[in-house]
Protein backbone atom coordinates (compact mmCIF):
# COMPACT_ATOMS: atom_id res chain seq x y z
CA UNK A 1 110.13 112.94 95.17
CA UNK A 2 106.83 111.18 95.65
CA UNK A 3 105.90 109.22 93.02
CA UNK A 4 102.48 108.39 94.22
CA UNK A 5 103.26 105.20 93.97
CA UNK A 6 99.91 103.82 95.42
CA UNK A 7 98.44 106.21 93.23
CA UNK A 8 96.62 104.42 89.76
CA UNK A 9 95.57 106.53 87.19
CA UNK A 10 95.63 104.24 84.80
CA UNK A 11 93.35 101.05 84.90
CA UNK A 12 94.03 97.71 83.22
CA UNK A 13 92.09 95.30 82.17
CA UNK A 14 94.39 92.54 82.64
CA UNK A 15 96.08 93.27 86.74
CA UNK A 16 99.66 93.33 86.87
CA UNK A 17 101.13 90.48 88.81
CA UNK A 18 104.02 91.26 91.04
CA UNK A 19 104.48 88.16 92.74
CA UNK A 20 107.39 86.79 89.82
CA UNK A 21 109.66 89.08 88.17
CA UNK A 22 111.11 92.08 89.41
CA UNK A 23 115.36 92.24 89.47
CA UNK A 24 117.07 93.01 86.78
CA UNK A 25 121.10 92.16 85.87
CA UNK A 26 122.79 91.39 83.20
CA UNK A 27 125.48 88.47 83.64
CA UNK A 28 128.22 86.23 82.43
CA UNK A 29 128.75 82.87 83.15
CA UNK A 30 132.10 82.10 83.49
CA UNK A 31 133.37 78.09 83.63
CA UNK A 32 132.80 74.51 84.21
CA UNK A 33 131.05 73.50 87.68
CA UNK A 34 129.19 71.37 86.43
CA UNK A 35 128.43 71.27 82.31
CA UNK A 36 130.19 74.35 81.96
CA UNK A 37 128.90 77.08 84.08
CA UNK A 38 131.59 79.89 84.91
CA UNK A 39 134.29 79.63 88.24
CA UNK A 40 136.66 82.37 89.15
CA UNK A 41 139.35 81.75 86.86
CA UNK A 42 137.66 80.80 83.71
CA UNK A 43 137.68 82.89 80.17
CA UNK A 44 134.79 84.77 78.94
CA UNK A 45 136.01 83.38 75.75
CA UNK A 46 133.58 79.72 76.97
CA UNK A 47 130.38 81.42 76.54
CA UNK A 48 131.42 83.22 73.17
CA UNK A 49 132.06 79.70 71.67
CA UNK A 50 128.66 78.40 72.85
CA UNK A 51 126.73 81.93 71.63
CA UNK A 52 124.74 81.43 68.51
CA UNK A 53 125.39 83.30 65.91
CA UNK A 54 123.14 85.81 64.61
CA UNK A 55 119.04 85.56 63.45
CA UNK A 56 117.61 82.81 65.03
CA UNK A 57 119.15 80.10 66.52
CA UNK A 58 119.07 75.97 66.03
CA UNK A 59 118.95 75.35 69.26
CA UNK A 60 119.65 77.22 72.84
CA UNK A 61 120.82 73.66 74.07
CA UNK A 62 124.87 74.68 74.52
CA UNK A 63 123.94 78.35 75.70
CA UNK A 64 121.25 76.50 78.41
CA UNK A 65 123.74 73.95 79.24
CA UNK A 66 126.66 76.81 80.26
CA UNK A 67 124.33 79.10 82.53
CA UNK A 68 121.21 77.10 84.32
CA UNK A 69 123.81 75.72 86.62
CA UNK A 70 124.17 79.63 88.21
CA UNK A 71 120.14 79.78 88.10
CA UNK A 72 118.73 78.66 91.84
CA UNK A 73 115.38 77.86 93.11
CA UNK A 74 114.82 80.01 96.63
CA UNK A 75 112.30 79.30 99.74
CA UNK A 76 111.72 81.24 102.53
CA UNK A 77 110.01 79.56 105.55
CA UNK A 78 107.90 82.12 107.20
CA UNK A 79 105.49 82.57 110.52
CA UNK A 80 102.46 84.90 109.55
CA UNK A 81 99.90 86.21 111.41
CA UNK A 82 96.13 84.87 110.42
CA UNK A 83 92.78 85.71 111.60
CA UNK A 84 91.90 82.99 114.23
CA UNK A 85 89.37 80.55 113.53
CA UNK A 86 89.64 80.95 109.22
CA UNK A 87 89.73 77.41 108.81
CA UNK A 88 86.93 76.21 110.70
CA UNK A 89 84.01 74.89 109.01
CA UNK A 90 81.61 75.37 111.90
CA UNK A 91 82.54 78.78 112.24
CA UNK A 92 79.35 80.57 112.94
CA UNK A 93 77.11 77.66 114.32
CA UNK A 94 77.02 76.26 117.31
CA UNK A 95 79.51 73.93 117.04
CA UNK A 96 82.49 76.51 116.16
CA UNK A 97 83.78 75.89 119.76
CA UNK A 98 83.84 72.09 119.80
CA UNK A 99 87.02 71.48 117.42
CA UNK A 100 89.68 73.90 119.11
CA UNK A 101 89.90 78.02 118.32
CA UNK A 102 86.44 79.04 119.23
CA UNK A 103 85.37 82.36 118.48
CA UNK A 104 84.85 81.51 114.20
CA UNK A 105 86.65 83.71 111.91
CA UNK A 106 86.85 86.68 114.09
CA UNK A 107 89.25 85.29 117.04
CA UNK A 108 92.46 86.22 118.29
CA UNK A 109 94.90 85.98 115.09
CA UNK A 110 96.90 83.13 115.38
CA UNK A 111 100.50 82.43 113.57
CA UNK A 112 100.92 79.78 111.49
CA UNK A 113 103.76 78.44 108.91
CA UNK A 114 103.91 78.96 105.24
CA UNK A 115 106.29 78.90 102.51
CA UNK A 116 106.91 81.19 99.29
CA UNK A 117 109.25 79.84 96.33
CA UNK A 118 111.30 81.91 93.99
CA UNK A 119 114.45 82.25 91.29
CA UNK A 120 117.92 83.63 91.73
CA UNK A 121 121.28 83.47 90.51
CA UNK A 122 124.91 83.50 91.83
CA UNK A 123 126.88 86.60 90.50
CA UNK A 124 130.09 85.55 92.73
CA UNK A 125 131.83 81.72 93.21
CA UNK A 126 131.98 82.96 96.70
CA UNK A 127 128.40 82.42 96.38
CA UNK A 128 126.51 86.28 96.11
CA UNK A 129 122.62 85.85 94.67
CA UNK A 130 120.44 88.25 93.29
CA UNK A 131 116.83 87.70 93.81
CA UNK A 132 113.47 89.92 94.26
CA UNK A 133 113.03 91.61 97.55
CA UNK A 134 109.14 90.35 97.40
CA UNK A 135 110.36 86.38 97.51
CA UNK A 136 112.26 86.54 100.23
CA UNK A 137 110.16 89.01 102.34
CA UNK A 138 107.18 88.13 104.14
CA UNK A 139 103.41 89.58 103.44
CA UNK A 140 101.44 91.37 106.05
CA UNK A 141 102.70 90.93 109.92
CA UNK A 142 104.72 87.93 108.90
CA UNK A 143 108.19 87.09 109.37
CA UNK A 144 110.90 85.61 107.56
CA UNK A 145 112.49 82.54 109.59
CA UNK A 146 114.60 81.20 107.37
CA UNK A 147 115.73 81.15 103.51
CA UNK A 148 117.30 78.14 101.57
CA UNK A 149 118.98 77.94 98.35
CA UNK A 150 118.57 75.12 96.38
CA UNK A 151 121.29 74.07 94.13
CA UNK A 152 120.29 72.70 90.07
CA UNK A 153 121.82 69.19 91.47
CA UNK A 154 119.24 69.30 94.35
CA UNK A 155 121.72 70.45 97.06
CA UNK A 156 119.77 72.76 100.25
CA UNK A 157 122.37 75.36 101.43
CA UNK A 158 121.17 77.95 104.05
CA UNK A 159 121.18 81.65 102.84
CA UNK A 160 122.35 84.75 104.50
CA UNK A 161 120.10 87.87 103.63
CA UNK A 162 122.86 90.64 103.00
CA UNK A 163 120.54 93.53 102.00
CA UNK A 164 117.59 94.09 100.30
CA UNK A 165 115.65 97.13 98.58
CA UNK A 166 112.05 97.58 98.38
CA UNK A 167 111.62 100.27 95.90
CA UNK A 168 113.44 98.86 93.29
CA UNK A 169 112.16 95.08 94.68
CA UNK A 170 116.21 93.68 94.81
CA UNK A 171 118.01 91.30 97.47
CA UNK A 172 120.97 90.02 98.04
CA UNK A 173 121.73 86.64 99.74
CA UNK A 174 125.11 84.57 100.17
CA UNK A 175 125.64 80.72 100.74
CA UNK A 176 129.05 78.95 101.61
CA UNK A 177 130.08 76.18 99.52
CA UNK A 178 132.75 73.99 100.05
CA UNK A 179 134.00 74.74 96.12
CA UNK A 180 133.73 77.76 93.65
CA UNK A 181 130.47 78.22 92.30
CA UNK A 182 129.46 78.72 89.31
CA UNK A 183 128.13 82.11 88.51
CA UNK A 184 127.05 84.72 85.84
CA UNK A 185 127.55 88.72 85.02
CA UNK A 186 125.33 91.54 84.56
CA UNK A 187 125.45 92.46 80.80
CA UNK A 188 124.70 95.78 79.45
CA UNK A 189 120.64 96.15 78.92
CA UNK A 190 120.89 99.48 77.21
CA UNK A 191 122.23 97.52 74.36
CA UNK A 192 118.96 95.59 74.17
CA UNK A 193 116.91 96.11 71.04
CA UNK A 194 113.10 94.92 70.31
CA UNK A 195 113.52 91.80 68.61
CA UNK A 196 116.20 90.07 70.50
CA UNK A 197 116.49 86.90 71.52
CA UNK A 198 116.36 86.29 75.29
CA UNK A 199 116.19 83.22 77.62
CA UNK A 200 114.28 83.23 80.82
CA UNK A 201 115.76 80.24 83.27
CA UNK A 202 113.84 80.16 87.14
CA UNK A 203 111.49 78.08 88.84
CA UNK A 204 107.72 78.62 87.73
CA UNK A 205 104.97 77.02 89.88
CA UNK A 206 108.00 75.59 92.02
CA UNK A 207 108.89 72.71 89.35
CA UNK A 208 112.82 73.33 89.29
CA UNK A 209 114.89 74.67 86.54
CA UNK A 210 112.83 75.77 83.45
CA UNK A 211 114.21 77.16 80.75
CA UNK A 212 111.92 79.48 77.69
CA UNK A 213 113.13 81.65 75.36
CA UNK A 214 111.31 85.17 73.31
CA UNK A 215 112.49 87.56 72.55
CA UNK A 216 112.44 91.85 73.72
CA UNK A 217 108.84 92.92 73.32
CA UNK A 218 109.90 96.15 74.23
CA UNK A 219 112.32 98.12 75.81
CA UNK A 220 112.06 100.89 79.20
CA UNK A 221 108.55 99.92 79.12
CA UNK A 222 106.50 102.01 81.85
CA UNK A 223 103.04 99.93 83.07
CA UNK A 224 101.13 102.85 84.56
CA UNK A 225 102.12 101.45 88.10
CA UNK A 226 104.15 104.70 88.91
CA UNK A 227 107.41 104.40 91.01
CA UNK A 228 110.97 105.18 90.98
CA UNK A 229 111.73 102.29 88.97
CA UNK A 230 108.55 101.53 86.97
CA UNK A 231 111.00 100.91 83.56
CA UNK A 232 111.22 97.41 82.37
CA UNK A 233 112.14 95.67 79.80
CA UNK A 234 108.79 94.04 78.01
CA UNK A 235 109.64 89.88 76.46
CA UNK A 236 106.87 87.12 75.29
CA UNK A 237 109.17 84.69 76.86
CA UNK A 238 106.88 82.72 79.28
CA UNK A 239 107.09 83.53 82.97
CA UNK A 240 105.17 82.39 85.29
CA UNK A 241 104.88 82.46 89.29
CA UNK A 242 107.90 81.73 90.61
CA UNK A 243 110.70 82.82 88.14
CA UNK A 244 110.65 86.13 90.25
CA UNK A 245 113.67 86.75 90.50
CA UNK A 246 115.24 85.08 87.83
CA UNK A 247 117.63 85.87 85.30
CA UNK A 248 116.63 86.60 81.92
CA UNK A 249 119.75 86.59 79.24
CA UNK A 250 120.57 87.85 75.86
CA UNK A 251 122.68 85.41 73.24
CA UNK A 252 125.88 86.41 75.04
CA UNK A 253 125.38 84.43 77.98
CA UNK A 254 124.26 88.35 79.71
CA UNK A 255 121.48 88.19 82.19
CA UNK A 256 119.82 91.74 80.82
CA UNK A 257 116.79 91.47 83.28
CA UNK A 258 115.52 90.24 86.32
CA UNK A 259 111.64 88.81 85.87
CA UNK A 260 109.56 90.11 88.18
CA UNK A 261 106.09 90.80 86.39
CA UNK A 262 103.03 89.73 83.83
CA UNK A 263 100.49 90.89 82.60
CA UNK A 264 97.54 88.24 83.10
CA UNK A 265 93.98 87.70 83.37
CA UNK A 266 94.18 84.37 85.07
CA UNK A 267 97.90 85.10 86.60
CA UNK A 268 99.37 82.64 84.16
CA UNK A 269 101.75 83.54 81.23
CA UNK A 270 99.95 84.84 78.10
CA UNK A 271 103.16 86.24 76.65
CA UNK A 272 103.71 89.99 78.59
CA UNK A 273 106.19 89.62 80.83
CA UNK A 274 108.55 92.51 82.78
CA UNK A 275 111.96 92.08 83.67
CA UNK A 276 114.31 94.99 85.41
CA UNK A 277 117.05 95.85 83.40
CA UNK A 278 120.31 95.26 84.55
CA UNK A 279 121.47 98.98 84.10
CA UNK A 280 119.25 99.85 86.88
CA UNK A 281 119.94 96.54 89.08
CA UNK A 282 123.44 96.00 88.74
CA UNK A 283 124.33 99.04 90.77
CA UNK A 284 122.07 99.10 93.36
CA UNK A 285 123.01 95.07 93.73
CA UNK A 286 126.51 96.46 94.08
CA UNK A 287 125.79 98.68 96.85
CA UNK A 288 123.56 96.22 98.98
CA UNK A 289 126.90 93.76 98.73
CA UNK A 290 129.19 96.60 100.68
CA UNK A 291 126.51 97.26 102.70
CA UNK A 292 125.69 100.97 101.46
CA UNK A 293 122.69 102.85 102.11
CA UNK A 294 120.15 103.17 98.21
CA UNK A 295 120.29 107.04 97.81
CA UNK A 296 117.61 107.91 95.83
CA UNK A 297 116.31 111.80 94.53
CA UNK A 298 113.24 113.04 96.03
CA UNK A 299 110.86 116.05 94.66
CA UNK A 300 108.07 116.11 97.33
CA UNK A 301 105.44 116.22 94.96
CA UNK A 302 102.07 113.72 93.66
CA UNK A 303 102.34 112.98 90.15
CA UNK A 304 100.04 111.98 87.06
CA UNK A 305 100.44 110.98 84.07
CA UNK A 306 99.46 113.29 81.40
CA UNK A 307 96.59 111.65 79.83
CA UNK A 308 94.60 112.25 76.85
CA UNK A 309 91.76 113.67 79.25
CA UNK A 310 94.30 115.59 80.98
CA UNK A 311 95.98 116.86 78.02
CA UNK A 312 92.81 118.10 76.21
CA UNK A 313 91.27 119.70 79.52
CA UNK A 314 94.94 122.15 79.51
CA UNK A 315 94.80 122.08 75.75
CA UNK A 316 98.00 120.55 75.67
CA UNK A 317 99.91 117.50 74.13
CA UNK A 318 98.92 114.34 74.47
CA UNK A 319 102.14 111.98 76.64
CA UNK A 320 104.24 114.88 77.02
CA UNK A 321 105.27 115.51 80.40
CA UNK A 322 103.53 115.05 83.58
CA UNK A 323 100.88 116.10 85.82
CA UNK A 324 101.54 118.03 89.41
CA UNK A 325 98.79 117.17 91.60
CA UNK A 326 100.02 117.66 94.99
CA UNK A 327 103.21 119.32 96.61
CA UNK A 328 105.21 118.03 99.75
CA UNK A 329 105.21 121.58 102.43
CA UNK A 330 108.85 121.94 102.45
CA UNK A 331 110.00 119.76 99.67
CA UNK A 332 112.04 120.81 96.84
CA UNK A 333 109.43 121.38 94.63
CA UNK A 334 107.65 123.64 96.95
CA UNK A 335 111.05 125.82 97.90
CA UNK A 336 111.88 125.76 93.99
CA UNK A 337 108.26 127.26 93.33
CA UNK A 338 106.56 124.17 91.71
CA UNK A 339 102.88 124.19 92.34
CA UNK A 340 99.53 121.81 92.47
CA UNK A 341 98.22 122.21 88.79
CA UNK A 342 101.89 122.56 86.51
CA UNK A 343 103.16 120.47 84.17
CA UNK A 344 106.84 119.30 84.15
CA UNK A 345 108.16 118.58 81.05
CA UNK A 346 111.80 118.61 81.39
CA UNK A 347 114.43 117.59 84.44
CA UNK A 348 117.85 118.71 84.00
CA UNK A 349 117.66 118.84 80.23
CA UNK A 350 115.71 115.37 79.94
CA UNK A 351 112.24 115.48 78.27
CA UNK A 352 109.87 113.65 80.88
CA UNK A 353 107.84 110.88 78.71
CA UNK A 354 106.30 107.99 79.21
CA UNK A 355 109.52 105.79 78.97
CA UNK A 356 111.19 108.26 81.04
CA UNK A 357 109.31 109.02 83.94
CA UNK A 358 109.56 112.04 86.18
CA UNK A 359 109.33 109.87 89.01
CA UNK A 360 112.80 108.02 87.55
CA UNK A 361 114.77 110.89 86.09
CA UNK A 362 115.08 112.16 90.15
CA UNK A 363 115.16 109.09 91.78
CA UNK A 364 118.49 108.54 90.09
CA UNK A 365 119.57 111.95 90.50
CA UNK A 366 122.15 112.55 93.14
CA UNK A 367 120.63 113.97 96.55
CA UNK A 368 121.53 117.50 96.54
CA UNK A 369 122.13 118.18 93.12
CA UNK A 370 120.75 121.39 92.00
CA UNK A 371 118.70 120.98 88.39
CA UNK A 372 116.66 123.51 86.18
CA UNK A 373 113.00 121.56 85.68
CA UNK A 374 111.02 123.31 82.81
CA UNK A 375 107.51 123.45 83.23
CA UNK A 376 103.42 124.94 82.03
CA UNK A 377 101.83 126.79 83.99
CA UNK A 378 98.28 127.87 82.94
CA UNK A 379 99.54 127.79 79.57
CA UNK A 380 102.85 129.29 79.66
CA UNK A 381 106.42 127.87 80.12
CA UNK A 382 108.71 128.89 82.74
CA UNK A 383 111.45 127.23 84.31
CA UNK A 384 112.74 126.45 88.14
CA UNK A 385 115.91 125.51 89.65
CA UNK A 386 115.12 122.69 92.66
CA UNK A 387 117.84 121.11 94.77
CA UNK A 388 116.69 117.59 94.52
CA UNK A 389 116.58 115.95 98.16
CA UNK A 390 117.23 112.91 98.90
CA UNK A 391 114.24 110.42 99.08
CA UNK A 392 112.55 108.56 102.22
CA UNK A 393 112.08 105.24 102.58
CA UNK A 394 108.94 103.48 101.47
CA UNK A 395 107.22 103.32 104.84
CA UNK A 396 107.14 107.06 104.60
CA UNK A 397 105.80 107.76 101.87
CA UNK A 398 101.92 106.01 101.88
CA UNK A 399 99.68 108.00 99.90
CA UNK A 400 96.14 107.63 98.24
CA UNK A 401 93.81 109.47 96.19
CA UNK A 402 90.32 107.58 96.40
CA UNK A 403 87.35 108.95 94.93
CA UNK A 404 84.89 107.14 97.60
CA UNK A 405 81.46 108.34 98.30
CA UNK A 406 81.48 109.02 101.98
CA UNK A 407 78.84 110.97 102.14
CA UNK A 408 75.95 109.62 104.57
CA UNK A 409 73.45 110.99 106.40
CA UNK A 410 75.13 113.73 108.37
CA UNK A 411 75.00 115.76 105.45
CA UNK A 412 73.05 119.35 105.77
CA UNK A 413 69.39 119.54 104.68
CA UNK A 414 71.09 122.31 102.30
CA UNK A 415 72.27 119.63 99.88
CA UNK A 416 70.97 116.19 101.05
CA UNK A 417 67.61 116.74 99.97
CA UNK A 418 67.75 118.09 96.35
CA UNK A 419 64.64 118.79 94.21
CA UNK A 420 63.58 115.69 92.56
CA UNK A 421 63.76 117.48 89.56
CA UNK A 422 66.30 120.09 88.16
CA UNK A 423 66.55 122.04 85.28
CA UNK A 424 69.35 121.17 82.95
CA UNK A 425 71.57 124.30 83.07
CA UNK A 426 74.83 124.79 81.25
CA UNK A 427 76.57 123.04 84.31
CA UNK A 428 74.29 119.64 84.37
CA UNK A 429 74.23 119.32 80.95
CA UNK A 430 78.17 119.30 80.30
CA UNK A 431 79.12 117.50 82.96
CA UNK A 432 76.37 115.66 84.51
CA UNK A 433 76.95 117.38 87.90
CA UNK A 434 74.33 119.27 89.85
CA UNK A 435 76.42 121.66 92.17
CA UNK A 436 75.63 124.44 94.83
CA UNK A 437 77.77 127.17 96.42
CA UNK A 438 79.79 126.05 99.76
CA UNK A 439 77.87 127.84 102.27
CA UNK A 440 79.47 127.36 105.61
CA UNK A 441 76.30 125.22 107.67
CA UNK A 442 77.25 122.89 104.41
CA UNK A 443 80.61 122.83 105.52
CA UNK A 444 80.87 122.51 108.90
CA UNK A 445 78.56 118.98 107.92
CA UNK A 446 81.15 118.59 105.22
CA UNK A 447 83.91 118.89 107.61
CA UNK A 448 85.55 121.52 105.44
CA UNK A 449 88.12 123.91 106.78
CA UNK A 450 86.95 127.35 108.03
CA UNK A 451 87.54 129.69 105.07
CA UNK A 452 86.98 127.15 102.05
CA UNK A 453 85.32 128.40 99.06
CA UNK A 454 83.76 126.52 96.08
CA UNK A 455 80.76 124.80 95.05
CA UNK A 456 79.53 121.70 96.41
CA UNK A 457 78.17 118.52 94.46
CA UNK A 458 74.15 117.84 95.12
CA UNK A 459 74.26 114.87 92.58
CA UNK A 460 75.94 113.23 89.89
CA UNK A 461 74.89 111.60 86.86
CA UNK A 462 76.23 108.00 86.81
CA UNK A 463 76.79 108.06 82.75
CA UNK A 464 78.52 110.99 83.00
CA UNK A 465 82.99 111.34 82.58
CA UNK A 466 82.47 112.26 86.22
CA UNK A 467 80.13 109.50 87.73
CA UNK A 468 82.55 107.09 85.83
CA UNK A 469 85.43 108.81 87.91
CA UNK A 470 83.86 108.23 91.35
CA UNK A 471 82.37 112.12 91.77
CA UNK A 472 79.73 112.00 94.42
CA UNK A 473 77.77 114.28 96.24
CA UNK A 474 79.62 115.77 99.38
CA UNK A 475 82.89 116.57 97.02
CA UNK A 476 83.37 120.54 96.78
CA UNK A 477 84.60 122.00 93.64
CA UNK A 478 87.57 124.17 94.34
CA UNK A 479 88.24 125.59 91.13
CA UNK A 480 88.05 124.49 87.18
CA UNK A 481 90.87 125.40 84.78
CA UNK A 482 92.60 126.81 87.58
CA UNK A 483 90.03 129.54 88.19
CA UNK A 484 87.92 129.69 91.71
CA UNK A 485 84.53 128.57 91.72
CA UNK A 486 82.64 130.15 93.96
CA UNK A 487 79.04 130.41 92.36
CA UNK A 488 77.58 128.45 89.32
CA UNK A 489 77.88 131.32 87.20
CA UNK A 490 82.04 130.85 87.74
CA UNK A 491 81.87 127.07 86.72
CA UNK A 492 79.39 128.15 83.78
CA UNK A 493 82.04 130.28 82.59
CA UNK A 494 84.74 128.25 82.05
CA UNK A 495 83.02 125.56 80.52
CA UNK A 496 81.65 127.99 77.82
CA UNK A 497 85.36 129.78 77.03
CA UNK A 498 87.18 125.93 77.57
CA UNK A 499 84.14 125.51 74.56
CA UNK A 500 84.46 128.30 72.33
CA UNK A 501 88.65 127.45 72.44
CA UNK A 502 87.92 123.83 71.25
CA UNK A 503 88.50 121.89 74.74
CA UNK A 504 86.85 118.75 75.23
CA UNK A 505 87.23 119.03 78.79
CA UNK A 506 87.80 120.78 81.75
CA UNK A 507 89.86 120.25 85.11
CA UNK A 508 88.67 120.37 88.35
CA UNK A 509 90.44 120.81 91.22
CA UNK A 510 88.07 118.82 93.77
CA UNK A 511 88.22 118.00 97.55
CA UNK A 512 86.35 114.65 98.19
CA UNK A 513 85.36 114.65 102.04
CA UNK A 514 87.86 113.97 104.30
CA UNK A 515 91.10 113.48 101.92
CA UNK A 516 93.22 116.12 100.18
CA UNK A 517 92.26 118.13 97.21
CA UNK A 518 93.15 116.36 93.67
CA UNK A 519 93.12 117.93 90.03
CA UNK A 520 90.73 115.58 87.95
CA UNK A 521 90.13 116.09 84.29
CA UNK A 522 86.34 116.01 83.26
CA UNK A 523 85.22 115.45 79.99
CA UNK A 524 82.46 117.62 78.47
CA UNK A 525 78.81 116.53 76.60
């Protein structure tokens, strides 16, 4: 299904940082190279004398000692492509030509070397590491020349890239040694509980090993980024650019997590950190090792989260299921019936929440696998049967919903010069929008298709719920409340009877010029 997951409903003030954490494995370390860290045919029974007991522990010294030799530091040396003359400080005078690359900052792009640092950590003493797709894959038009695995005793071995996923952000390398390595196990993350004790071990800001411990913050914690996989498990243990891609463990000697995000206003720790849980990584880490092909469940539709603005303009509950903006021609959604506007609440018996996403309830659902999806529609529930397909690969699926003001001055007289002054009718007053009927001169200027039918925004109020959501003039207003809107009188309507039943907003279906229609929830004066 398509997650939309460009798509951002949901703004934060602090921006989630990608570049560290994303993996997610539970592991066990299992013997002695060197201080103790796990080889093939050691006991489990090592790492359940050095576990601490229960509450809070003395010290994580012994449980440190046993597992940070399986922890690695990874860099990738790469060749990326930069826009030629960046660097030169006489760029744009007349001396730009004098010191090589003439042209100033918009000359031929030129490739040049640079270097990213990570975390990882050997689940194999034949020497398999897990990692984050993003550290060992280059930004842009770059390319990845070659990846080394640095060793806790210093030691530079050269690493094989044996598969790597985007959408769930996973690699696999392997290194040869000329011994068993040491190495840990994914544990069980579904056991996790808030209030645990974890350790984080990786290499933040490239300084080497570096050990913290928190504990679970939260657990299947969804950050508004949408995504298959956008389910983490929350910690205050410190992370911090580079431990993407490190293990994070529970008192058993378990990594539970991957690290691979943080919440930051400066992009430093300030105690929100993301790890993926090892029930989702261990077996998709599994299947990049033998070299399988990540089969994920695919929908076909654009999602949102049902919001409180949402919620209230459908007179529904707040968080409960989520929103169907768009449908895929062809998809499963569209044969099973689904359409732009319901609300899916359930997937095969599953209630779709906040912690359990529609977007991962059918990306781990088997291709072809026929389940009944409950769902609203204009107020009343129903329920479909959709044979879930199996989903594309990233590169695929690129999608965007921006709210941009393109309008400019092609626009026809018939809205681009409005009366300076307007009376404040029903419309303008509860939603700060001044709108006219789509005539067709207005759009053929709007570039509309031949046939559409609504009203089109003259202006917007700037203070209004629908200034703040990046309405501007040129959008057309296909329908509100899932009724057409083809005259004012239509649009004054609804916002009386979405009144008089207690709404404190409305939804608007709205085509913004140029891009595809999107439901938007407006919020009334």
């Amino acid at each position: 299904m398509e997650e939309s997951k460009d798509v951002k409903p949901v703004r934060y003030a602090y921006g989630l940082t990608t570049a560290l954490l994303l993996g997610g494995a539970t592991l066990t370390l299992v013997t002695g190279y060197p201080a103790g860290a796990q080889v093939a045919q050691n006991e489990a029974s090592q790492i359940a004398r050095v576990a601490p007991r229960s509450g809070a522990p003395a010290s994580f010294a012994d449980l440190t000692e046993q597992l940070a030799p399986a922890v690695v530091n990874i860099s990738t040396r790469q060749r990326v492509q930069v826009q030629g003359g960046g660097n030169n400080p006489f760029a744009g005078t007349p001396f730009e030509g004098l010191f090589g690359g003439g042209g100033g900052g918009s000359g031929a792009p030129q490739t040049r070397e640079a270097q990213s640092l990570g975390s990882g950590f050997i689940i194999s003493a034949d020497g398999y590491i897990v990692t984050n797709n993003h550290v060992i894959t280059a930004e842009g038009k770059g390319e990845v020349e070659s990846i080394t695995v640095i060793m806790p005793d210093g030691t530079e071995l050269p690493a094989k890239l044996i598969g790597k996923d985007a959408a769930s952000d996973l690699a696999v390398l392997k290194i040869t040694a000329p011994k068993a390595l040491p190495f840990v196990k994914f544990g069980d993350s579904s056991k996790a509980r808030v209030g645990d004790w974890v350790v984080a071990i990786g290499n933040p800001f490239g300084l080497g090993g570096t050990v913290t411990a928190g504990i679970v913050s939260a657990v299947y914690r969804n950050t508004g980024a949408g995504g298959a996989y956008d389910r983490y498990l929350q910690t205050d243990a410190s992370i911090n650019r580079g431990n993407s891609g490190g293990p994070m463990f529970d008192m058993n000697g378990q990594v539970i997590g991957i690290n691979n995000a943080i919440f930051s206003p400066t992009g430093g720790s300030v105690g929100i950190g993301f790890a993926i849980p090892s029930e989702i990584a261990a077996p998709i880490v599994n299947q990049l090792i033998k070299g399988e092909k990540i089969q994920r469940g695919y929908l076909g539709v654009q999602i949102q989260q049902l919001n409180e603005d949402l919620a209230d303009s459908l007179g529904l509950e707040h968080n409960k299921g989520e929103f169907i903006q768009s449908v895929v021609a062809d998809g499963a959604a569209a044969k099973a019936g689904i359409q732009a506007g319901d609300v899916v609440v359930k997937v095969g018996g599953k209630e779709v929440t906040r912690d359990q996403s529609l977007s991962f309830i059918v990306a781990n659902t088997t291709p072809g696998t026929k389940v009944p999806i409950e769902l609203i529609r204009n107020g009343r529930h129903m329920t479909v049967t959709a044979t879930i397909d199996q989903r594309p690969s990233e590169d695929d699926l690129a999608q965007s919903q921006n709210f941009d003001d393109n309008s400019g001055d092609q626009d026809s007289d018939a809205f681009n010069n409005p009366p300076a002054q307007q009376a404040q009718g029903v419309i303008e007053k509860a939603t700060g929008l001044s709108v006219t009927p789509l005539t067709a001169p207005i759009a053929r200027q709007l570039g509309a298709a031949e046939g559409t039918k609504g009203l089109v925004i003259v202006s917007v109020d700037p203070s209004s719920d629908a200034g703040q959501k990046g309405f501007a003039r040129g959008f057309i207003i296909l329908s509100a409340n899932n009724q057409p809107v083809n005259t004012k009188a239509d649009l004054e309507n609804v916002i009386k009877a979405a009144k008089a039943d207690g709404r404190s907003a409305i939804l608007l279906r709205v085509q913004p010029r140029g891009q595809s229609p999107a439901f938007v929830p407006v919020r009334l004066r």
